[in-house]
C-alpha atoms as a PDB file:
ATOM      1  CA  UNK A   1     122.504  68.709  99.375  1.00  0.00           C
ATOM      2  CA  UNK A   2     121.226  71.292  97.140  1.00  0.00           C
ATOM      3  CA  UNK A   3     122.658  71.478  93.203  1.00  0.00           C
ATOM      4  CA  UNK A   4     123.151  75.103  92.394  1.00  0.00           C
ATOM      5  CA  UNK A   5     125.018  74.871  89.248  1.00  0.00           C
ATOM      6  CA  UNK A   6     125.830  72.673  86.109  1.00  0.00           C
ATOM      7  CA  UNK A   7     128.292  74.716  83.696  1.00  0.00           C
ATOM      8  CA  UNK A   8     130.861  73.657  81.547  1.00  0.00           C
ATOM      9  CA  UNK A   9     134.094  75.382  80.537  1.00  0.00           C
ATOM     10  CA  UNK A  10     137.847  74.626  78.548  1.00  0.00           C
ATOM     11  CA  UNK A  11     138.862  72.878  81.847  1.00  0.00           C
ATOM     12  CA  UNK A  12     135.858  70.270  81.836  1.00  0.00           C
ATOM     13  CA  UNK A  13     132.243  69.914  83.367  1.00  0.00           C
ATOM     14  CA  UNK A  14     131.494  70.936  86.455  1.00  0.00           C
ATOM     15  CA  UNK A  15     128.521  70.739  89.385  1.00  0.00           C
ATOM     16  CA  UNK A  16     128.436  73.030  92.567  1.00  0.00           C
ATOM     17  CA  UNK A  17     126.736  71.391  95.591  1.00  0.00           C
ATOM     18  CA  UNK A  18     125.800  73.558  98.814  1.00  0.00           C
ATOM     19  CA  UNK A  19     124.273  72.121 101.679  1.00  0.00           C
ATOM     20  CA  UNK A  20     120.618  73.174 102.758  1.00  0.00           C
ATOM     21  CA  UNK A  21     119.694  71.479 106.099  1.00  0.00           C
ATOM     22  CA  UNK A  22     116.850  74.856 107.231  1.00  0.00           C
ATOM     23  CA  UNK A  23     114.873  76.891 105.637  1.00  0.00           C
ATOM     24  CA  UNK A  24     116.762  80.185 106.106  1.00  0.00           C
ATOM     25  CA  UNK A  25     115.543  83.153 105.116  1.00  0.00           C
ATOM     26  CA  UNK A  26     118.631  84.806 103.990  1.00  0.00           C
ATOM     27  CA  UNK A  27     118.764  82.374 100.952  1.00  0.00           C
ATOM     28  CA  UNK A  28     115.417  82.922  99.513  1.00  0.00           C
ATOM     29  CA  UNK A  29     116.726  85.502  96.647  1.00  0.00           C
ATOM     30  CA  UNK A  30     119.583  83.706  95.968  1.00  0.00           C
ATOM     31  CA  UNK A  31     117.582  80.588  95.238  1.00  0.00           C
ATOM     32  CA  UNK A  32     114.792  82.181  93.550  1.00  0.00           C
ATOM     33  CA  UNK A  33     117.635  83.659  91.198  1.00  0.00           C
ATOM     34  CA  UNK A  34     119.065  79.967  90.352  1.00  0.00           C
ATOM     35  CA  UNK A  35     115.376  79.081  89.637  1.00  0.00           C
ATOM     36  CA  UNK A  36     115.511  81.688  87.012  1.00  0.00           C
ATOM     37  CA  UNK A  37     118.941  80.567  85.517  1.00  0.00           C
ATOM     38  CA  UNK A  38     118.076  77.246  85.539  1.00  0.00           C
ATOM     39  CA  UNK A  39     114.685  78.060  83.622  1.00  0.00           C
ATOM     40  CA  UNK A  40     116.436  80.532  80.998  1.00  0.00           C
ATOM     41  CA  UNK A  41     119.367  77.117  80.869  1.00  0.00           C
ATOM     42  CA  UNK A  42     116.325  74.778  79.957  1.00  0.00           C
ATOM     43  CA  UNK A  43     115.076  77.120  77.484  1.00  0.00           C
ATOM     44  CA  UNK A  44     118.521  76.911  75.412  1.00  0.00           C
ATOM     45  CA  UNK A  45     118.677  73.430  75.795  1.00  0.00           C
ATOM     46  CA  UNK A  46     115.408  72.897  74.000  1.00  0.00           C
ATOM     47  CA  UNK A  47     116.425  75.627  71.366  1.00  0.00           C
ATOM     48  CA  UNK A  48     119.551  73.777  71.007  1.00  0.00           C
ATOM     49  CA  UNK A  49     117.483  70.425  70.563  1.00  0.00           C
ATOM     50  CA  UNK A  50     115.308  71.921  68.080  1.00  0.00           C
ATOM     51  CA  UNK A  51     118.489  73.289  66.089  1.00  0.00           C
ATOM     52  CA  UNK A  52     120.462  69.714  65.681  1.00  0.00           C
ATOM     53  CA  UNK A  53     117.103  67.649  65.852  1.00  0.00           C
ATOM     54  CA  UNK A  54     118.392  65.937  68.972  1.00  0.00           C
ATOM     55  CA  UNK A  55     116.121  63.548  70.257  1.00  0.00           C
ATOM     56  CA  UNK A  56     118.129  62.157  73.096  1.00  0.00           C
ATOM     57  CA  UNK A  57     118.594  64.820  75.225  1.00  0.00           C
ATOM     58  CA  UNK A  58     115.302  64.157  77.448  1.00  0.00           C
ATOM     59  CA  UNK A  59     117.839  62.821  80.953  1.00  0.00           C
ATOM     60  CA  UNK A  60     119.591  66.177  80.254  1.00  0.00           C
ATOM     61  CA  UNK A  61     116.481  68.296  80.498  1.00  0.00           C
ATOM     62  CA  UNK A  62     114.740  66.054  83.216  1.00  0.00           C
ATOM     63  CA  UNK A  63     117.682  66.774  85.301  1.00  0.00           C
ATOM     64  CA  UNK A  64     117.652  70.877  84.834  1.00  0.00           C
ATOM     65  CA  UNK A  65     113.575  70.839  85.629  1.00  0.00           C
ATOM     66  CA  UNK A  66     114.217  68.529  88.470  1.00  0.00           C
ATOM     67  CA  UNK A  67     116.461  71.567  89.573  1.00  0.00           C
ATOM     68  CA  UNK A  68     113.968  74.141  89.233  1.00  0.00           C
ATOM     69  CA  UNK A  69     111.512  71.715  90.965  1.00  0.00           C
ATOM     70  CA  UNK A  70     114.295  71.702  93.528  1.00  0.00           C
ATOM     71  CA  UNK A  71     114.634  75.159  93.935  1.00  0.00           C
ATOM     72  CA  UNK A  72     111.013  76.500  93.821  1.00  0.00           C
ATOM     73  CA  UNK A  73     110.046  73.847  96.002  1.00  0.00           C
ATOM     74  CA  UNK A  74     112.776  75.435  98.699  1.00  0.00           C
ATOM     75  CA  UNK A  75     111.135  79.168  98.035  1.00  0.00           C
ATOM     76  CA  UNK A  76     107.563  78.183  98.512  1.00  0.00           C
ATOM     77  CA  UNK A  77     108.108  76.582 101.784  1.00  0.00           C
ATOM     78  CA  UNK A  78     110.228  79.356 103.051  1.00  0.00           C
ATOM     79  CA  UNK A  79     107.098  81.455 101.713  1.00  0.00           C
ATOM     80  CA  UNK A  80     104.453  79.244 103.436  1.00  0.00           C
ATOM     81  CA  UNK A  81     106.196  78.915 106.506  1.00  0.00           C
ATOM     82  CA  UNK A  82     107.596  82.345 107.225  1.00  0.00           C
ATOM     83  CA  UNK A  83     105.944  84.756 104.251  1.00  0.00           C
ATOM     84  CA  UNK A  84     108.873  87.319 102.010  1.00  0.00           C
ATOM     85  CA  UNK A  85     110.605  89.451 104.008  1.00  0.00           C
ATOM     86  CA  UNK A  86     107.718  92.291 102.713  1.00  0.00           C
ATOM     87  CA  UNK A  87     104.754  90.255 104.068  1.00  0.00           C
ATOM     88  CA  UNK A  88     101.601  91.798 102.299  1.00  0.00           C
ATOM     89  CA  UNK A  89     103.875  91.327  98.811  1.00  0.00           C
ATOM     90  CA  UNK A  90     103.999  87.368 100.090  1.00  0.00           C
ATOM     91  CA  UNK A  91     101.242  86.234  97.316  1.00  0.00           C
ATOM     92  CA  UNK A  92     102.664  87.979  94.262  1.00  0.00           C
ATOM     93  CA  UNK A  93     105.997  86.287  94.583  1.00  0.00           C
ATOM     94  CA  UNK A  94     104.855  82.788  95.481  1.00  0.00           C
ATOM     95  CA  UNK A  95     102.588  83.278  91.730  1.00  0.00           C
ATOM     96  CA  UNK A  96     106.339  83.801  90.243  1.00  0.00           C
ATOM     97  CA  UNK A  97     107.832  81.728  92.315  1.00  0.00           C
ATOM     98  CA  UNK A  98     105.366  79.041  90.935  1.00  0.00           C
ATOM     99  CA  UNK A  99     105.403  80.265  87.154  1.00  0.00           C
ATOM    100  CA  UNK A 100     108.585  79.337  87.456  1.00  0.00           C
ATOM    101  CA  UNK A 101     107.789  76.085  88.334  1.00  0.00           C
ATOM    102  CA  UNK A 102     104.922  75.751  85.474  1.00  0.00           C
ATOM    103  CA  UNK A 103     107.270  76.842  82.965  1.00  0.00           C
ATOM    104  CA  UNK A 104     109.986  74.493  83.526  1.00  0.00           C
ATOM    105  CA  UNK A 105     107.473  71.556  83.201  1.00  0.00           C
ATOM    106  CA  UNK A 106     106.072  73.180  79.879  1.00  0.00           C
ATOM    107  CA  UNK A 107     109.522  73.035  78.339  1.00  0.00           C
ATOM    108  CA  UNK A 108     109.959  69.031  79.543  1.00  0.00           C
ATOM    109  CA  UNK A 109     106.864  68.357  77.946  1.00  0.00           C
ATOM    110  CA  UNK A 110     107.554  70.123  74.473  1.00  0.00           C
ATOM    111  CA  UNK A 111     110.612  68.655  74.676  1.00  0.00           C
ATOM    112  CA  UNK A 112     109.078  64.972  75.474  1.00  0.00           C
ATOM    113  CA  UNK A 113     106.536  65.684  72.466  1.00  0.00           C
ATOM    114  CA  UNK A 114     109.320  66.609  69.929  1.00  0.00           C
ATOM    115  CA  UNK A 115     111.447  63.770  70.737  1.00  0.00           C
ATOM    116  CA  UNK A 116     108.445  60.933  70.299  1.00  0.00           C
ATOM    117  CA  UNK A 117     107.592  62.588  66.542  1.00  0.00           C
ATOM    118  CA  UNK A 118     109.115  61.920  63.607  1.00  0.00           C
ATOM    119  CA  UNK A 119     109.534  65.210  61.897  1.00  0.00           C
ATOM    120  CA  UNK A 120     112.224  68.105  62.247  1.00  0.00           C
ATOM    121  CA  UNK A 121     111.146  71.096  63.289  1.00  0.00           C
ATOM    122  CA  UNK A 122     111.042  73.924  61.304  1.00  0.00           C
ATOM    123  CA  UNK A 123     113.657  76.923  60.664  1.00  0.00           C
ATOM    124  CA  UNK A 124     110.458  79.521  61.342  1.00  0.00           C
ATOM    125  CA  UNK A 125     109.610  78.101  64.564  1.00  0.00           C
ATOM    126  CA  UNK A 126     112.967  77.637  65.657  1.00  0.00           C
ATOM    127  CA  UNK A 127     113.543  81.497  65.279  1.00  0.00           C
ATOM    128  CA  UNK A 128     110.111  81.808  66.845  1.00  0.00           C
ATOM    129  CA  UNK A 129     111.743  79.580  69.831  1.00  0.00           C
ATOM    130  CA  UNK A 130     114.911  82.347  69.972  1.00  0.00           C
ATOM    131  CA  UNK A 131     112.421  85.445  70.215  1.00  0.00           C
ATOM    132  CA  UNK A 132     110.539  83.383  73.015  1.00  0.00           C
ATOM    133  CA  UNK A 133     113.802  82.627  74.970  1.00  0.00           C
ATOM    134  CA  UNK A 134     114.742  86.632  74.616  1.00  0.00           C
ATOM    135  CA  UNK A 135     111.395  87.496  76.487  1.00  0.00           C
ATOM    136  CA  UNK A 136     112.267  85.216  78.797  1.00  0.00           C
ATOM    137  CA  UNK A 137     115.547  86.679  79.383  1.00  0.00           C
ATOM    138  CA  UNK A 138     114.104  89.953  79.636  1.00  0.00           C
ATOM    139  CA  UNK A 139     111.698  88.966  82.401  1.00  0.00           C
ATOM    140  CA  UNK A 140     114.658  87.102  84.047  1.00  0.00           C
ATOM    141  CA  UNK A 141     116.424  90.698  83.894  1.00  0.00           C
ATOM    142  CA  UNK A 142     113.545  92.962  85.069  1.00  0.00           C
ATOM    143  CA  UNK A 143     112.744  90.938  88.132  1.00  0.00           C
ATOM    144  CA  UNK A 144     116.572  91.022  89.195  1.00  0.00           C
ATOM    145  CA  UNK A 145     116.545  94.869  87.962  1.00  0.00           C
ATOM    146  CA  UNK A 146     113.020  95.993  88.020  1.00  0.00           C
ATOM    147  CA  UNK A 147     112.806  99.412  85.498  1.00  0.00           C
ATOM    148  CA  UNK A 148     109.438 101.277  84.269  1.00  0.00           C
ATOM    149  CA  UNK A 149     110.810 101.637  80.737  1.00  0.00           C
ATOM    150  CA  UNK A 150     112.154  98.185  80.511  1.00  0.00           C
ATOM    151  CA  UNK A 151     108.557  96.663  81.934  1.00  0.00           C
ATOM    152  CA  UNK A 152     106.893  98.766  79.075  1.00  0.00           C
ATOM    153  CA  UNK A 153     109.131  97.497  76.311  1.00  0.00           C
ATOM    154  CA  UNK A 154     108.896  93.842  77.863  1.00  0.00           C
ATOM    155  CA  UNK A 155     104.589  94.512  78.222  1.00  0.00           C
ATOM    156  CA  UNK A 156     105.084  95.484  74.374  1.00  0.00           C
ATOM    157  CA  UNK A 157     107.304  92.236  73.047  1.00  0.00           C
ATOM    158  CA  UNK A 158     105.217  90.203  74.705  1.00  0.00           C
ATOM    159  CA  UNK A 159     101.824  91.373  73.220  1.00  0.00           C
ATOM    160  CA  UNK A 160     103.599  91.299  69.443  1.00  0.00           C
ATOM    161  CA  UNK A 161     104.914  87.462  70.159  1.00  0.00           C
ATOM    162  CA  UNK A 162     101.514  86.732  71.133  1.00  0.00           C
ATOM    163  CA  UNK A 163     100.189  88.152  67.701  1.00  0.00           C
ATOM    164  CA  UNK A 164     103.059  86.442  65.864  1.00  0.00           C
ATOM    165  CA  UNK A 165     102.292  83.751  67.373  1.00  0.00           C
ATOM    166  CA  UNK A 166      98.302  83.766  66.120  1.00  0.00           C
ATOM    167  CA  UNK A 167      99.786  83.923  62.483  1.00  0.00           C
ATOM    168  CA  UNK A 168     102.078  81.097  62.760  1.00  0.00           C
ATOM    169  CA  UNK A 169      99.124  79.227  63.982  1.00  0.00           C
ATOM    170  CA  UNK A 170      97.362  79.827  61.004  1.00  0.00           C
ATOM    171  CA  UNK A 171     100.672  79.091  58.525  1.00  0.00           C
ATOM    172  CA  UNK A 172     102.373  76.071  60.108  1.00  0.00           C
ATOM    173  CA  UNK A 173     102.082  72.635  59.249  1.00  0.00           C
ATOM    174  CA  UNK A 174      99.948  70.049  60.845  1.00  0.00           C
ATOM    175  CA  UNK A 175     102.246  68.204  62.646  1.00  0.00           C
ATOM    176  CA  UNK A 176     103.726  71.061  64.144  1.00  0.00           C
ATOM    177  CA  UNK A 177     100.261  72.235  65.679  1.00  0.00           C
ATOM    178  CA  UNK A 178     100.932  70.709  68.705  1.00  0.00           C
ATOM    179  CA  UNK A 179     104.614  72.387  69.357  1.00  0.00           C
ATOM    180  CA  UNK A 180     103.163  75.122  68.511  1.00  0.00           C
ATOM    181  CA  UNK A 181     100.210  75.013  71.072  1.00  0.00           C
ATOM    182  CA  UNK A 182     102.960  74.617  73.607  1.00  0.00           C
ATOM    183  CA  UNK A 183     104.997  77.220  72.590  1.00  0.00           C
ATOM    184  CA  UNK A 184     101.773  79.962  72.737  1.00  0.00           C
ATOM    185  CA  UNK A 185     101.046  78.405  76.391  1.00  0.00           C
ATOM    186  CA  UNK A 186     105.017  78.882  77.384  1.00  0.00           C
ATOM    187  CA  UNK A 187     104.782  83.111  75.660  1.00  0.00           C
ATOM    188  CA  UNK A 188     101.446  83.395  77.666  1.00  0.00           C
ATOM    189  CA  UNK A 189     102.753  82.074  80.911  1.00  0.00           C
ATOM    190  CA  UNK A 190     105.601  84.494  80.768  1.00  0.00           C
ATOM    191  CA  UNK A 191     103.736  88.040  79.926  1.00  0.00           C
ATOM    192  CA  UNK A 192     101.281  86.452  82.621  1.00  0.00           C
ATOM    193  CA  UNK A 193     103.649  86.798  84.982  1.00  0.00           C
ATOM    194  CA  UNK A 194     104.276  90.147  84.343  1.00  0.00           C
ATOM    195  CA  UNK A 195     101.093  91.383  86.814  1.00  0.00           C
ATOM    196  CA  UNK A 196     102.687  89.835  89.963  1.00  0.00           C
ATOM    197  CA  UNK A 197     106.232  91.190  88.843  1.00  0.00           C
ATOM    198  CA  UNK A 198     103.644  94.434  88.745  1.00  0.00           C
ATOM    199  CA  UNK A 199     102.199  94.119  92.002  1.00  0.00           C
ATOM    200  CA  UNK A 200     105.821  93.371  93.714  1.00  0.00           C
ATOM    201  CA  UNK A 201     106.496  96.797  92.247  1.00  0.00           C
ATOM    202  CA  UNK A 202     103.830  99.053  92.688  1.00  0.00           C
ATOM    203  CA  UNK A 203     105.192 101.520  94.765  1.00  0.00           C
ATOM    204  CA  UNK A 204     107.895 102.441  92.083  1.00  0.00           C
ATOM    205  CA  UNK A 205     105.444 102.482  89.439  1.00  0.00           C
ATOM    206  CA  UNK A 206     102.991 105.219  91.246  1.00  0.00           C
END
């Protein structure tokens, strides 16, 4: 049994469950998709740490990157054993596929790091935390919807967080050097990703 979902709403919490006994290929997209989600749900629930200084949330997060392990182990077997349904384009989504992956173990380890220290993090670099979670929403939108225009204006926020994020190196505090160093790796990893999402694409952009 597969988890697909953990939401809450005015009626309580809920989890959906689906059953995944063979690798079908029909269920690829969908699963890559809740890989996304459950990335972009991480990235709010470290925010949301951040915010209230809430160092007890670590079983919380474990449990949502367990669930992207989960769900990009599923689409790299599927793309070992069988390829994506465009073969040659099989390499450039197993590198997002395992981005994904990468990503979600970033945020567990910021989050393990801020919960050991002893300091609150600061109002800048929780803003700088928001614009980070935006880009990653926009990459999360563009590889659902891929769009020329929206891949230049997502090329052009990442290369001005990367900047920002140069500055803020050379402003922040001491002990927040080492949030910080994990926060450039997380901004890099996403407008890395950005060449497969490319190559996946080419045809449109020609």
């Amino acid at each position: 049994m597969d988890i697909e979902e953990i939401r809450k709403d005015k009626d309580g919490n809920y989890i959906q469950i689906s059953e995944r006994s063979n690798l079908l290929q029909h269920e690829f997209k969908k699963t890559l998709d809740q890989s996304f989600r459950h990335l972009c749900f991480l990235s709010e629930q470290v925010i949301l740490a951040f915010e209230k200084s809430n160092k007890n949330a670590l079983k919380n997060i474990d449990m949502t990157d367990n669930l992207i392990n989960q769900t990009t182990n599923f689409c790299q077997k599927l793309l070992n054993k069988r390829g994506y349904e465009e073969f040659d384009k099989t390499s450039f989504v197993y590198e997002i596929v395992s981005g994904i992956e990468k990503l979600g173990d970033k945020y567990r380890l910021l989050y393990k790091y801020f919960a050991k220290s002893n300091f609150k993090i600061s109002n800048e670099l929780v803003r700088f935390c928001f614009e980070i979670d935006e880009f990653l929403n926009d990459f999360y939108s563009l590889n659902r919807k891929f769009e020329i225009e929206k891949l230049r204006s997502i090329g052009n926020k990442g290369q001005l967080l990367l900047k920002r994020s140069d500055k803020l190196l050379e402003s922040i505090k001491k002990k927040e050097i080492k949030i910080m160093f994990y926060l450039c790796s997380i901004t890099e990893e996403i407008y890395d990703l950005l060449e497969p999402l490319i190559g996946l694409h080419h045809e449109e952009i020609k």
